[in-house]
Protein backbone atom coordinates (compact mmCIF):
# COMPACT_ATOMS: atom_id res chain seq x y z
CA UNK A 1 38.55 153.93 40.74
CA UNK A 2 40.85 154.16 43.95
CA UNK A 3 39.75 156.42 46.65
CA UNK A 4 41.63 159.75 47.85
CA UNK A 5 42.46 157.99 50.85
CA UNK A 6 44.03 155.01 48.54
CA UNK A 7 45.73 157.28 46.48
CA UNK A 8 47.44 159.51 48.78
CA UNK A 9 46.93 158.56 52.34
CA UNK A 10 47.19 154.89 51.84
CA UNK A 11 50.70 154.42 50.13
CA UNK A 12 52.63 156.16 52.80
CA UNK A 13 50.96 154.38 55.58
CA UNK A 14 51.65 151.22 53.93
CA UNK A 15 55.45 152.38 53.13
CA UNK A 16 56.15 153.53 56.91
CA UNK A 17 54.46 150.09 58.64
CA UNK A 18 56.38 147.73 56.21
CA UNK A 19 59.42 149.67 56.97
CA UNK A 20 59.10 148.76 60.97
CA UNK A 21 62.21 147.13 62.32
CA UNK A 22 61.29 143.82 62.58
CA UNK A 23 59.90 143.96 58.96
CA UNK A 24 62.99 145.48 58.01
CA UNK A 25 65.65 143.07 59.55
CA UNK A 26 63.96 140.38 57.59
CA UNK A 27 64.42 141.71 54.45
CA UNK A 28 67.96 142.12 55.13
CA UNK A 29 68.08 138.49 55.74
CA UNK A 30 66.01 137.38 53.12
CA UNK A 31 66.66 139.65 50.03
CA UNK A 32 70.34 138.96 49.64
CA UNK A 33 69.49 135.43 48.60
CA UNK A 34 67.79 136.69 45.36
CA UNK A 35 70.41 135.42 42.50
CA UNK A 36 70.29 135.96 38.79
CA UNK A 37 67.27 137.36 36.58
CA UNK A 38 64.84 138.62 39.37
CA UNK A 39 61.28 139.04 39.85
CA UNK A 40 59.28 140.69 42.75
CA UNK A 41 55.87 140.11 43.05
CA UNK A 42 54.30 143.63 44.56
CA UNK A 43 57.83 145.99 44.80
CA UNK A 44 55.60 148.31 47.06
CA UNK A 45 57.34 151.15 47.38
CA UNK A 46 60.85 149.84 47.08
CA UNK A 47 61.59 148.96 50.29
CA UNK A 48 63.20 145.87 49.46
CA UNK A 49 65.92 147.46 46.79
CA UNK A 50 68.21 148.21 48.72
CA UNK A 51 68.79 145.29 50.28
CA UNK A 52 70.12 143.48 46.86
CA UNK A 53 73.54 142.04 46.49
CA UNK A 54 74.52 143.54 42.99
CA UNK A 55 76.99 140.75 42.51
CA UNK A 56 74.74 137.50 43.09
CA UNK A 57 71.54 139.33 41.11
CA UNK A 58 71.87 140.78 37.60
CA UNK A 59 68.45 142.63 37.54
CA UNK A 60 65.65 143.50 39.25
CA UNK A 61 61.61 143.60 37.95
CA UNK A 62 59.24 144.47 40.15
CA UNK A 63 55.68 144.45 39.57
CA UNK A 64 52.97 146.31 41.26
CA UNK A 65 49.61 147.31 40.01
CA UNK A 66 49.23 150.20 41.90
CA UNK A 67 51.02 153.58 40.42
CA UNK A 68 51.49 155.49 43.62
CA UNK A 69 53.53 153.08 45.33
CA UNK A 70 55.13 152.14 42.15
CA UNK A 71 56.68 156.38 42.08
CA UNK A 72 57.37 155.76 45.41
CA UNK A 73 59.55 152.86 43.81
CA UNK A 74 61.29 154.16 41.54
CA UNK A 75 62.90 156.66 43.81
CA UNK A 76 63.05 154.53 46.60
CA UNK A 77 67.03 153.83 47.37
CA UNK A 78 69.05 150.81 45.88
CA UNK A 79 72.11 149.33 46.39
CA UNK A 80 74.62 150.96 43.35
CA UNK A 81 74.85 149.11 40.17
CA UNK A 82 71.70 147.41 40.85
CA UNK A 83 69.98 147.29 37.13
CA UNK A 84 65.94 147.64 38.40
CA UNK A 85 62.92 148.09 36.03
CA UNK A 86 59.75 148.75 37.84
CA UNK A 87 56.89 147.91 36.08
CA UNK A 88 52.72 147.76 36.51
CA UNK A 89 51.46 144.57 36.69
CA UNK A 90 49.42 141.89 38.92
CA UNK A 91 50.88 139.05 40.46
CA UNK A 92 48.39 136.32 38.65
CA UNK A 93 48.40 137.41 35.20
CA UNK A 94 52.47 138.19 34.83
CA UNK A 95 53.57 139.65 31.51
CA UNK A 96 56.18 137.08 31.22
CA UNK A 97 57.11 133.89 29.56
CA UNK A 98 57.56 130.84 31.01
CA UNK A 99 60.83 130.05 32.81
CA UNK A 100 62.41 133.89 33.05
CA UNK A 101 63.63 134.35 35.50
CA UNK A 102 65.73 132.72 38.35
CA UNK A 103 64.36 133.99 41.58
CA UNK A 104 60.94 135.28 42.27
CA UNK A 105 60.33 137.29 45.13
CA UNK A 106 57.52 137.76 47.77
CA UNK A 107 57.75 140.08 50.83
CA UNK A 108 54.01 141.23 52.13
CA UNK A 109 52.26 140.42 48.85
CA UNK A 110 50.33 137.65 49.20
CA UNK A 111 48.12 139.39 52.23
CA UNK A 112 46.50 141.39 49.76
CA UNK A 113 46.12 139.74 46.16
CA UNK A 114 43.09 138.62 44.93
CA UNK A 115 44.22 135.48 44.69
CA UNK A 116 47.33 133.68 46.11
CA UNK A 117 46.89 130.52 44.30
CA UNK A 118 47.00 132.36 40.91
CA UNK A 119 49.85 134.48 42.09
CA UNK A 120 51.96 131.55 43.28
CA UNK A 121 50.86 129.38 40.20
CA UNK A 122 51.97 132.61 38.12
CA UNK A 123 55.48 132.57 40.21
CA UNK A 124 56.24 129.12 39.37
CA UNK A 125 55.76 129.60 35.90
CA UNK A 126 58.18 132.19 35.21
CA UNK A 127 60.88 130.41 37.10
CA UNK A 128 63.34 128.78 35.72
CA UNK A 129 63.18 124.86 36.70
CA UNK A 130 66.36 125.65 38.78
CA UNK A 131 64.87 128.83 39.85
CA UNK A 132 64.19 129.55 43.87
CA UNK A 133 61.12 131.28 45.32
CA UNK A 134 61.27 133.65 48.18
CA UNK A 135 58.79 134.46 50.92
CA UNK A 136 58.35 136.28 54.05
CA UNK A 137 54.30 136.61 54.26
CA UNK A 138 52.54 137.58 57.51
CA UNK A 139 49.34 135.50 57.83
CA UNK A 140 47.25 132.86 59.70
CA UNK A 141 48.74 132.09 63.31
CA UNK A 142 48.70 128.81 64.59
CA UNK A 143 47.43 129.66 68.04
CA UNK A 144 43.86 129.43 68.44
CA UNK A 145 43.20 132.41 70.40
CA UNK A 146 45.50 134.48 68.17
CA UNK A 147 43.24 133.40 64.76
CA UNK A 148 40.15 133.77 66.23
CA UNK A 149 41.00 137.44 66.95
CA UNK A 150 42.53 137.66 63.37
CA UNK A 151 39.04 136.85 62.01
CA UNK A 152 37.56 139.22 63.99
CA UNK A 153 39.30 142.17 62.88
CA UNK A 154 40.19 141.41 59.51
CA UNK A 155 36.78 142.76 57.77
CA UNK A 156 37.86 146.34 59.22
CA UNK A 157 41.95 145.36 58.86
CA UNK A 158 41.24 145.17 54.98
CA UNK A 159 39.05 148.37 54.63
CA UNK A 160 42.20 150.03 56.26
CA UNK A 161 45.21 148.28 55.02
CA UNK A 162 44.38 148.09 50.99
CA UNK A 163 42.64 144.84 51.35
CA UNK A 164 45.33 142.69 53.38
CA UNK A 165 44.12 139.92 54.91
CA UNK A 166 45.18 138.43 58.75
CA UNK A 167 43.97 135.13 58.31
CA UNK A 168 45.50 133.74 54.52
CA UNK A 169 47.74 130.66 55.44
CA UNK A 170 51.32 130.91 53.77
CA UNK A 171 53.34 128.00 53.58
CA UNK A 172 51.16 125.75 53.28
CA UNK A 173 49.92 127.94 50.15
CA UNK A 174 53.35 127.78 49.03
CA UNK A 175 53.23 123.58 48.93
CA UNK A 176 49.99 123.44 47.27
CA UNK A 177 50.97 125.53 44.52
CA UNK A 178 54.19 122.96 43.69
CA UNK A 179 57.20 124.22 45.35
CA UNK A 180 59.03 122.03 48.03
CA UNK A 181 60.09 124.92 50.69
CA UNK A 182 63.77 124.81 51.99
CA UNK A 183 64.52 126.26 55.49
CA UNK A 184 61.25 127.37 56.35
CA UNK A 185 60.76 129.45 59.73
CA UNK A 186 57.38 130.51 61.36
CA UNK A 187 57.83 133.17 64.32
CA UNK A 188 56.08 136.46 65.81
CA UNK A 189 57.58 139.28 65.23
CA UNK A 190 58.23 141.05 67.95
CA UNK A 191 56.94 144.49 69.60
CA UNK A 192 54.07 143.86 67.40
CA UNK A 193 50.23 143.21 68.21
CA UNK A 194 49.60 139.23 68.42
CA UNK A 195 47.17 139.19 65.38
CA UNK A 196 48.86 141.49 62.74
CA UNK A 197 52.40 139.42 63.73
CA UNK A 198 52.55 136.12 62.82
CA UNK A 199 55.00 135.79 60.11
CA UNK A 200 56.41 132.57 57.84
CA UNK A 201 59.28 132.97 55.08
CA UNK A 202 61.60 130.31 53.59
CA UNK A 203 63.09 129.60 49.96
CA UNK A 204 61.21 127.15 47.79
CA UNK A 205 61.81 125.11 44.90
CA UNK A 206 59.45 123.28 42.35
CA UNK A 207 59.46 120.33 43.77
């Protein structure tokens, strides 16, 4: 059973730090891609709705296990005409057939699954062999110094932050579960603390 804390202190936290600027300018860039029948893997609180082109994608489901941030969803702003459903779920065991949909979305989900390999294996099956898969994860950093000071704080980062992890790799998670990722980029964001920044998106295909 969720805490107090995870039931009312913990979805706005979560809400206001994945709304930060730097969070929120790549959503802009990224969401706008989505096309067609569309998934997203852990809709949060809704933060990415409004950045949907209603003319490239037809309908939004978003999936989140969680019920408070899935209210926060539903009231959470969109762009108009935008059909959305939001719906309780987990990312690896989807309540969908195979090949549904044409884009599956990720923003800040794969931190704190339970398993990204069963959430990415779960992604791939419910797209559509023509289907893309987007991603913007924060996660491992490259830098030496940086990960060892990821590992350090993540036992208390994930008592905090819902269970999200510093240290889970992400496109190289992405590869290993199939997909063949397009115009991949791997930055810090900025204004941000060194070990909570490193961030990798990109679209991906079944390769």
């Amino acid at each position: 059973m969720a805490s107090w804390y995870e039931r009312n202190i913990l979805p706005k936290l979560l809400c206001c730090a994945c709304a930060a600027p730097g969070i929120r300018e790549q959503r802009e860039k990224l969401v706008p891609q989505a096309r067609g029948r569309v998934l997203e893997l852990g809709v949060g609180g809704g933060l990415n709705l409004a950045f949907y082109d209603p003319a490239k994608a037809t309908s939004v489901t978003g999936v989140d296990p969680h019920p408070e941030l899935r209210a926060i969803a539903e009231a959470a702003p969109r762009a108009e005409g935008l059909q959305v459903e939001i719906t309780d779920g987990e990312a690896e065991r989807l309540p969908f057939a195979d090949a549904s949909f044409d884009t599956v979305l990720c923003t800040f989900t794969l931190c704190s699954v339970r398993s990204p390999a069963a959430a990415l294996a779960e992604a791939r099956r419910v797209l559509k062999p023509e289907g893309r898969f987007l991603f913007c994860e924060h996660g491992l950093s490259p830098d030496a110094g940086v990960s060892r000071w990821q590992r350090a704080l993540e036992p208390l980062w994930k008592r905090l932050a819902g269970g999200c992890h510093l240290t889970r790799p992400v496109t190289s998670a992405v590869e290993a579960a199939g997909f063949a990722v397009e115009n991949g980029q791997r930055f810090y964001f900025d204004k941000a603390p060194k070990p909570m920044a490193w961030c990798e998106q990109g679209v991906a295909r079944a390769a």
